[in-house]
Protein backbone atom coordinates (compact mmCIF):
# COMPACT_ATOMS: atom_id res chain seq x y z
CA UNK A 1 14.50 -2.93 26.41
CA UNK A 2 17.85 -4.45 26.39
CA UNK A 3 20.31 -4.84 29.44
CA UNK A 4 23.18 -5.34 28.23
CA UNK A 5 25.81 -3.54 26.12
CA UNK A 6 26.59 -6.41 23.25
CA UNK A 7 22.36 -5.91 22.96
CA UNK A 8 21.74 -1.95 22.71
CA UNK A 9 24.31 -2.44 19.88
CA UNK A 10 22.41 -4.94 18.57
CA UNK A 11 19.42 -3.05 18.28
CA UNK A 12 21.35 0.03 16.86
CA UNK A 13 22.97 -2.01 14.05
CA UNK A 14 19.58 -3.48 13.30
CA UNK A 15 17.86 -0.46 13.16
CA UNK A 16 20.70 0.95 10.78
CA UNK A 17 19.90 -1.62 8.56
CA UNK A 18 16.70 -2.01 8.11
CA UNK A 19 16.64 1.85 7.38
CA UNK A 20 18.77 1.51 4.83
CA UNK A 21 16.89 -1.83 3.36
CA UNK A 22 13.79 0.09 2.83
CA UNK A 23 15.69 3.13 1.47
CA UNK A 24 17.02 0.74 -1.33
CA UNK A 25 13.82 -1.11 -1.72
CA UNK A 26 11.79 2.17 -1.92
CA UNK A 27 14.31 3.26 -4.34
CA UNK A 28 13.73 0.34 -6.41
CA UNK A 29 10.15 0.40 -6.27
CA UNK A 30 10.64 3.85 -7.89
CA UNK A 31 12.43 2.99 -10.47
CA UNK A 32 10.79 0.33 -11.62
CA UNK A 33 6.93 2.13 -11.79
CA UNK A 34 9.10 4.87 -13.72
CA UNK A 35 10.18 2.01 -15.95
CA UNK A 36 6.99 0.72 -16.36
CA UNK A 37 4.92 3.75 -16.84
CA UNK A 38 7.83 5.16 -19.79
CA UNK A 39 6.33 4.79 -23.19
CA UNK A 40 9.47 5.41 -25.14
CA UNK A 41 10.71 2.17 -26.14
CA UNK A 42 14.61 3.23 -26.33
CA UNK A 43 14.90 5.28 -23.21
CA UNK A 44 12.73 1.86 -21.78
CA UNK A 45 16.28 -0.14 -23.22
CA UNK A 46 18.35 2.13 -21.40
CA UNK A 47 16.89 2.23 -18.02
CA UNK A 48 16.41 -1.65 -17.75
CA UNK A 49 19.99 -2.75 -17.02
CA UNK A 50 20.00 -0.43 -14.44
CA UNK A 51 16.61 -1.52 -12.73
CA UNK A 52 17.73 -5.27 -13.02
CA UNK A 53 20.77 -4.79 -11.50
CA UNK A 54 18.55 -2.82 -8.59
CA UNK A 55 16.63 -5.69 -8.13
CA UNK A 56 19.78 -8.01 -8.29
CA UNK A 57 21.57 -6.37 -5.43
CA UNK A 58 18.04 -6.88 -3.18
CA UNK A 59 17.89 -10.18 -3.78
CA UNK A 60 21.85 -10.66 -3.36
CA UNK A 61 21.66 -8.58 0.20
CA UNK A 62 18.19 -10.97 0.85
CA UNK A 63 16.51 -7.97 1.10
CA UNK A 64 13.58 -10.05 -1.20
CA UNK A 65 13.69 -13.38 -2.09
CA UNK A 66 16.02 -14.46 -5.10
CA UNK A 67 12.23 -15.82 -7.00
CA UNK A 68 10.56 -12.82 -6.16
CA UNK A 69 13.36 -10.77 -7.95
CA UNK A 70 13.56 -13.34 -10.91
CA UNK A 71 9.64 -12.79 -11.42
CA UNK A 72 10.05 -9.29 -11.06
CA UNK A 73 12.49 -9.13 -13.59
CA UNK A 74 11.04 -11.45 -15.76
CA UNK A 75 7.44 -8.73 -15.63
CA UNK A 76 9.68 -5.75 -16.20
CA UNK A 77 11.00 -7.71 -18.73
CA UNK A 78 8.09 -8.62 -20.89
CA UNK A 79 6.76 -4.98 -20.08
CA UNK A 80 9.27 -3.67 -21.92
CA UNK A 81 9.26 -6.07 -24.68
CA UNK A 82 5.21 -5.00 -25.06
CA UNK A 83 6.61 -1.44 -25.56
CA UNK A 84 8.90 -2.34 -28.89
C-alpha cells in the first residue's frame, strides 16, 4: 500500500473512476442488448441516436477504443437496418 499522501489520493481518484467507467459501460451494454433485442422498427429509430451517442462518449472518455466503438456502431447499425 501506498506511503505517501500525493499516492493514497491517487488510488482514491482511481478507484472513483474506474467505478464510474464500468457504471457507464454497463449502462451501455444495456442499452444496446435492449436495442438489439426490440423488434419494433420505429421505437428501434428512436432509441439509436441515443445508444450511439452512449457509445460516442466511451470512446471520447477512452473508456473503449475509438474502432471498437465505430464497429459497434456500425453492428447496431446494420441491426437495425435488418429490422425495417
Amino acid at each position: 500500500m501506498a506511503n505517501h499522501k500525493a499516492t493514497k489520493k491517487d488510488v482514491r481518484q482511481v478507484a472513483k473512476r474506474r467505478e464510474q467507467n464500468r457504471y457507464v459501460g454497463k449502462t451501455t451494454r444495456n442499452a444496446m442488448r435492449d436495442l438489439r433485442a426490440t423488434t419494433d422498427s420505429a421505437a428501434a429509430n428512436e432509441n439509436l441516436p441515443a445508444v450511439l451517442s452512449k457509445i460516442d462518449k466511451l470512446a471520447k472518455k477512452g473508456v473503449i477504443h475509438k474502432n471498437k466503438a465505430a464497429n459497434l456502431k456500425s453492428s447496431l447499425t446494420k441491426a437495425i437496418a435488418k429490422i425495417a
